[in-house]
C-alpha atoms as a PDB file:
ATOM      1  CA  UNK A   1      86.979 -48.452 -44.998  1.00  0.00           C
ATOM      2  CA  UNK A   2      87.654 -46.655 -48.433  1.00  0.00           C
ATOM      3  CA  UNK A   3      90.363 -44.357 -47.822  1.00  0.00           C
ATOM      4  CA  UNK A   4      91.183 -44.606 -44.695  1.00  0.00           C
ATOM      5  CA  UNK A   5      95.206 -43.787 -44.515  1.00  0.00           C
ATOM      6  CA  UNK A   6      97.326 -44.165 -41.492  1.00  0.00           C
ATOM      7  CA  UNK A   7      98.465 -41.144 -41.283  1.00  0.00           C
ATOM      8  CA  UNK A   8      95.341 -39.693 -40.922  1.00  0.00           C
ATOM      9  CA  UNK A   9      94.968 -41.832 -37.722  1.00  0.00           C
ATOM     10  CA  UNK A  10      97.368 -38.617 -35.886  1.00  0.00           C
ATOM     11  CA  UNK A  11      96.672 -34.971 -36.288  1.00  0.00           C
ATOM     12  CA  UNK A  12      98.662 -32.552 -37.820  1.00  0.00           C
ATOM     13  CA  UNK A  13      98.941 -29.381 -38.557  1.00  0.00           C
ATOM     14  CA  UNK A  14      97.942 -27.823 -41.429  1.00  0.00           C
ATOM     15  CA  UNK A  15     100.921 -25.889 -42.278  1.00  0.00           C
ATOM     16  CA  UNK A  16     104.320 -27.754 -42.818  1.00  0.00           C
ATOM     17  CA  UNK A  17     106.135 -25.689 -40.016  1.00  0.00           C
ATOM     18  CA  UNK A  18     108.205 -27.256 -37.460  1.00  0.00           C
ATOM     19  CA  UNK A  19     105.528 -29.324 -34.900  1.00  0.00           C
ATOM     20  CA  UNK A  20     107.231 -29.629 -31.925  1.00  0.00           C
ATOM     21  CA  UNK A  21     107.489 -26.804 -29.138  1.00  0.00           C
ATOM     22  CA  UNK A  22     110.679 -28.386 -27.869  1.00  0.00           C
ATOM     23  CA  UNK A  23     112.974 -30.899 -29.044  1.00  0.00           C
ATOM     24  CA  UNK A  24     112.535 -34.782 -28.664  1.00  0.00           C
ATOM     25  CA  UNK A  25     114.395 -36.365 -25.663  1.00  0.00           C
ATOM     26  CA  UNK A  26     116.865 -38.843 -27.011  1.00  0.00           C
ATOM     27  CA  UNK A  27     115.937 -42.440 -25.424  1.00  0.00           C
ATOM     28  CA  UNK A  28     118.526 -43.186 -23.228  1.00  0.00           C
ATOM     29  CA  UNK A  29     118.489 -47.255 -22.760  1.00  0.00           C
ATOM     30  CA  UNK A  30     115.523 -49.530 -24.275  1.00  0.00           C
ATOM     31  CA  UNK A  31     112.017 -48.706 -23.123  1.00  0.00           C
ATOM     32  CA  UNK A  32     109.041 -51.300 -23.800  1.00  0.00           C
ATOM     33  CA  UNK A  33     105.349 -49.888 -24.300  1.00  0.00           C
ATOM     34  CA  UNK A  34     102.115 -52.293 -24.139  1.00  0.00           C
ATOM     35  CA  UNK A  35      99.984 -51.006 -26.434  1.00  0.00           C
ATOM     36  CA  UNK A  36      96.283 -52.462 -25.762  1.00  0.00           C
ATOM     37  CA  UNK A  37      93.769 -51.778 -28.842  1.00  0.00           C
ATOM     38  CA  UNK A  38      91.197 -53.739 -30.069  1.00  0.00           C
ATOM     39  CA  UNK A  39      91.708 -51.962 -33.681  1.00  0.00           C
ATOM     40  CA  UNK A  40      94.426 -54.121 -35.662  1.00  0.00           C
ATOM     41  CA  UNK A  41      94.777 -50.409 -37.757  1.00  0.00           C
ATOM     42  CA  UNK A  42      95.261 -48.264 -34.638  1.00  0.00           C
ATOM     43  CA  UNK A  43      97.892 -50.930 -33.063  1.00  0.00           C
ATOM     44  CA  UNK A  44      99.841 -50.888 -36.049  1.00  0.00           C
ATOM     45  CA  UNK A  45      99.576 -46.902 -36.570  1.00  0.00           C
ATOM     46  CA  UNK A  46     100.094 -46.258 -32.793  1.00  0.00           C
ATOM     47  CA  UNK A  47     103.258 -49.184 -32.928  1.00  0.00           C
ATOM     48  CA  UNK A  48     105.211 -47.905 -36.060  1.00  0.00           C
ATOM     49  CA  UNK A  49     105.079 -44.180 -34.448  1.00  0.00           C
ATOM     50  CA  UNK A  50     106.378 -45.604 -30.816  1.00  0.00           C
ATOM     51  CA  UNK A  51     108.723 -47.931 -32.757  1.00  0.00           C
ATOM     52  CA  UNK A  52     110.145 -45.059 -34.986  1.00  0.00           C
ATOM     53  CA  UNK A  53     110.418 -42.472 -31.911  1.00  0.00           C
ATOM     54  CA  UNK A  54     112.667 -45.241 -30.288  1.00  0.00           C
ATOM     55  CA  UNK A  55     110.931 -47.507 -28.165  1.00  0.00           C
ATOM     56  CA  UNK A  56     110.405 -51.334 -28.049  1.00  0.00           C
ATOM     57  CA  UNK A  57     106.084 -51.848 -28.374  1.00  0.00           C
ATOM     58  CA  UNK A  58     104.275 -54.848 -27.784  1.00  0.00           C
ATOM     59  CA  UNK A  59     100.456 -54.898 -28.619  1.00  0.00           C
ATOM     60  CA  UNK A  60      97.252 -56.689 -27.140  1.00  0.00           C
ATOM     61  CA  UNK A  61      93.833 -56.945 -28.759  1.00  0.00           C
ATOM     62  CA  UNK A  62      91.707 -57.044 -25.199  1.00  0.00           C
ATOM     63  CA  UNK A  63      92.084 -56.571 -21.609  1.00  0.00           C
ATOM     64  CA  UNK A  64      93.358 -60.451 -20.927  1.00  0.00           C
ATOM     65  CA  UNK A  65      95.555 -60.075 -23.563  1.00  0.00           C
ATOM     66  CA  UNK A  66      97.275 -57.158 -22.151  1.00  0.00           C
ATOM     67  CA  UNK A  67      97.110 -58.620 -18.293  1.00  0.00           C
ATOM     68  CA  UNK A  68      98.915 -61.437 -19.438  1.00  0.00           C
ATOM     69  CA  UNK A  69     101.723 -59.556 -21.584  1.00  0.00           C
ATOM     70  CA  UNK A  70     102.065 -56.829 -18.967  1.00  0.00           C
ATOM     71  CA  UNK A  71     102.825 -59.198 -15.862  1.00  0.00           C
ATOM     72  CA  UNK A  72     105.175 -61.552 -18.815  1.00  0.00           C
ATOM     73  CA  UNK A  73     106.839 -58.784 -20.147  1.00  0.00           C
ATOM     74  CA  UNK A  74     106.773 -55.942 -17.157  1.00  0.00           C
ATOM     75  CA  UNK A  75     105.976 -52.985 -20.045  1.00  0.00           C
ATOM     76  CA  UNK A  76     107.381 -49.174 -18.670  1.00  0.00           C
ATOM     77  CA  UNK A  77     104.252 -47.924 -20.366  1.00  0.00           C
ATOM     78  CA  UNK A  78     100.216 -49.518 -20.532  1.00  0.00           C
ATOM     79  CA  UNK A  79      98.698 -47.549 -23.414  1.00  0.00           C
ATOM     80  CA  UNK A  80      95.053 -48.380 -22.981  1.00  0.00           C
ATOM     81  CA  UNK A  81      92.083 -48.216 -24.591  1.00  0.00           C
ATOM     82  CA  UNK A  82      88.888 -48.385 -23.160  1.00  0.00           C
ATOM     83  CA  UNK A  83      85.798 -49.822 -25.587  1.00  0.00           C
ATOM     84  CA  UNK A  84      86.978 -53.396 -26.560  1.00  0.00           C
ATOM     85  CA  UNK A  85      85.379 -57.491 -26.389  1.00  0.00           C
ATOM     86  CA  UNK A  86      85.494 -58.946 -23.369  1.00  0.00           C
ATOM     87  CA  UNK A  87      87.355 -57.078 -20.852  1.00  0.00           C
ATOM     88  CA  UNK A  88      87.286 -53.380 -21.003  1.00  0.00           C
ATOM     89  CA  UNK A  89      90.052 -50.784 -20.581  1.00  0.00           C
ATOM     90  CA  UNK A  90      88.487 -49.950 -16.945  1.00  0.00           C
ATOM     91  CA  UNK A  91      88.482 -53.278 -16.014  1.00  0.00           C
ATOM     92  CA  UNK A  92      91.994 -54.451 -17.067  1.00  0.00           C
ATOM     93  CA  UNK A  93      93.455 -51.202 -15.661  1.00  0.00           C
ATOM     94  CA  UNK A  94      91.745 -52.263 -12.632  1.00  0.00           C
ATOM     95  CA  UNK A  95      93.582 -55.575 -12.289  1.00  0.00           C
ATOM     96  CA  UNK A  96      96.797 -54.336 -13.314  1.00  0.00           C
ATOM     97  CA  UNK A  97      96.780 -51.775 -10.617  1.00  0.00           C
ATOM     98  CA  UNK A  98      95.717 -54.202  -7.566  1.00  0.00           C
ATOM     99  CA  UNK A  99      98.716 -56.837  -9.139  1.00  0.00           C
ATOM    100  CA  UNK A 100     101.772 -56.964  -7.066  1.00  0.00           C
ATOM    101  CA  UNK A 101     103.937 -57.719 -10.317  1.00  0.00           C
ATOM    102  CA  UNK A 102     102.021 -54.517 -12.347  1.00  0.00           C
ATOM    103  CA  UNK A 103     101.025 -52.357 -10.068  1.00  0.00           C
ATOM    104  CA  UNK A 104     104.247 -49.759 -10.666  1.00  0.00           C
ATOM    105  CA  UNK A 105     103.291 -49.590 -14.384  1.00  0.00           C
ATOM    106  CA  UNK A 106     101.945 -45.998 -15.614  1.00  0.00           C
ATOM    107  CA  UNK A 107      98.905 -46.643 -17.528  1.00  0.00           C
ATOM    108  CA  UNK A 108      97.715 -44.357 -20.359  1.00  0.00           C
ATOM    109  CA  UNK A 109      94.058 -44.390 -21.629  1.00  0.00           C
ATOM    110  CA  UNK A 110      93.289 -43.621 -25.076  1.00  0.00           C
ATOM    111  CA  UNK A 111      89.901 -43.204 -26.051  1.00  0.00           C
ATOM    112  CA  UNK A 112      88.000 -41.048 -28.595  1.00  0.00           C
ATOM    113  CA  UNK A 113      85.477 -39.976 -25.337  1.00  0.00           C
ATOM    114  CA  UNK A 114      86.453 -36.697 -24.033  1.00  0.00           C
ATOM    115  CA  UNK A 115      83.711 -36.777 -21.506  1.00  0.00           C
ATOM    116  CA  UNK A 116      85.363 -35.676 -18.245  1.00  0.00           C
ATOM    117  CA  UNK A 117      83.765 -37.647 -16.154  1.00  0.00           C
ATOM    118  CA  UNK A 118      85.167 -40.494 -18.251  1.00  0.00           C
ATOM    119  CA  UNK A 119      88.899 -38.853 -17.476  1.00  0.00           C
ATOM    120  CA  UNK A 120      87.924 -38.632 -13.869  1.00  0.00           C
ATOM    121  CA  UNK A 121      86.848 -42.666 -13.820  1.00  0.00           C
ATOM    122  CA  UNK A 122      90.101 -43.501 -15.550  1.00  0.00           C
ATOM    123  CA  UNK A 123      92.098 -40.949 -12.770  1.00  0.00           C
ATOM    124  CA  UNK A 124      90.317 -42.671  -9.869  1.00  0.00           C
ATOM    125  CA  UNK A 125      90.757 -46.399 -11.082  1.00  0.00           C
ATOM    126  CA  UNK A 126      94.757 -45.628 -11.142  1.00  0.00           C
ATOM    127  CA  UNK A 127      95.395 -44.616 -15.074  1.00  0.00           C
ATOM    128  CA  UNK A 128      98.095 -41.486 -15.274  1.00  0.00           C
ATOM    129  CA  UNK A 129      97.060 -40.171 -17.774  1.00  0.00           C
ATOM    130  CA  UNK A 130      94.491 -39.341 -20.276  1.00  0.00           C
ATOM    131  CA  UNK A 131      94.702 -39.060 -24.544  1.00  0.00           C
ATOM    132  CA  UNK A 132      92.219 -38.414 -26.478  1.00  0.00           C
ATOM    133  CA  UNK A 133      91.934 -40.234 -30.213  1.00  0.00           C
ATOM    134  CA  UNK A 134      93.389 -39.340 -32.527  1.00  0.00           C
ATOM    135  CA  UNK A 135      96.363 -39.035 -30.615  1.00  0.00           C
ATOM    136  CA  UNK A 136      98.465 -36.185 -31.466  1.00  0.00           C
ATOM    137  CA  UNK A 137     102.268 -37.078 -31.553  1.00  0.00           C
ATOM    138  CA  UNK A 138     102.786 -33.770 -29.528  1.00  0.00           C
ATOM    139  CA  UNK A 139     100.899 -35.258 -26.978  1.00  0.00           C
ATOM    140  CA  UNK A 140     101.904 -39.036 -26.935  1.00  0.00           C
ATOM    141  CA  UNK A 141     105.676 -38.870 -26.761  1.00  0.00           C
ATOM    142  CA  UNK A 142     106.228 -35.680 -23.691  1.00  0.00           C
ATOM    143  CA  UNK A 143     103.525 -37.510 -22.036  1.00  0.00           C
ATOM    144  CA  UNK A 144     105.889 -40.790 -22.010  1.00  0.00           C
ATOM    145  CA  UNK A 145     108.602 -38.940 -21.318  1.00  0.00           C
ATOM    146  CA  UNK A 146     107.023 -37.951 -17.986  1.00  0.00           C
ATOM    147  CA  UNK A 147     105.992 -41.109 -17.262  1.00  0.00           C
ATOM    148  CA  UNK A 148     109.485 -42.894 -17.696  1.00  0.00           C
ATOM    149  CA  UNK A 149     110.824 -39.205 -16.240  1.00  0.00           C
ATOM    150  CA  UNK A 150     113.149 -38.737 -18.892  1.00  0.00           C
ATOM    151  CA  UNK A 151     115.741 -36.171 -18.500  1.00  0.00           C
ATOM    152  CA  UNK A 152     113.246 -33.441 -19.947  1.00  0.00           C
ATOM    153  CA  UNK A 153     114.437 -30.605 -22.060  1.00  0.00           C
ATOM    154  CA  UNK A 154     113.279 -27.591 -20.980  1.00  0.00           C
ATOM    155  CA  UNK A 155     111.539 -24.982 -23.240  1.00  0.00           C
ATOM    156  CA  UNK A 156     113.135 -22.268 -24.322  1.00  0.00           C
END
């Protein structure tokens, strides 16, 4: 992995203009994401962005992993990814949607797979939403906001 960086790891644009469309919603109280990666390099990228835009992360390396944590630790926010040992993405998000205890949890697949009928699977097996790697931050933090419905700014 010579010179592999980080902050390579999310897009951005080329020019050094202002990158959001609309401001960043303040985090009102403490909210915990599950971040589920089997890339040690991803978790921590994808961790130190959630961590720095205000929220509380915890990370799991496979789909038992993150079952375990996520019915523990009752996440507001699965961030999944699918291709990983042992259990898959599809499979944990699966069993975390037929739980009683994490059932209410918004689950977020990230994969590098565009493949629509990959987006439809995760749709149809109860994920809300879909990001593709690398995961812009334009995309990751108004799609949380959503999810947690955030008092959303509106664009101007």
């Amino acid at each position: 992995m010579d010179g592999f960086q980080i902050s390579k790891f999310f897009k951005r644009p080329a020019d050094k203009v202002e990158r959001r469309a609309r401001p960043r919603v303040p985090i009102q109280g403490e909210y915990t994401v599950l971040v589920v990666d089997d890339s040690r390099t991803v978790l921590h990228a994808v961790t130190t962005v959630l961590e720095q835009g205000g929220y509380k992360t915890l990370s799991a390396v496979d789909g038992d992993e993150a079952i375990n944590l996520a019915r523990q630790e009752t996440p507001d926010v699965i961030l999944m990814d699918v291709i990983m040992p042992g259990m898959n993405g599809f499979q944990a998000t699966r069993i975390l949607n037929k739980d009683p205890i994490t059932k209410n949890i918004p689950i977020v697949i990230i994969s590098s797979s565009e493949q629509p009928t990959e987006q439809a699977w995760c749709r149809r097996l109860g994920a809300r939403a879909f990001l593709s790697k690398p995961i812009q931050r334009g995309e990751l933090f108004p799609c949380l906001e959503e999810l947690l419905e955030l008092n959303m700014v509106p664009l101007i």
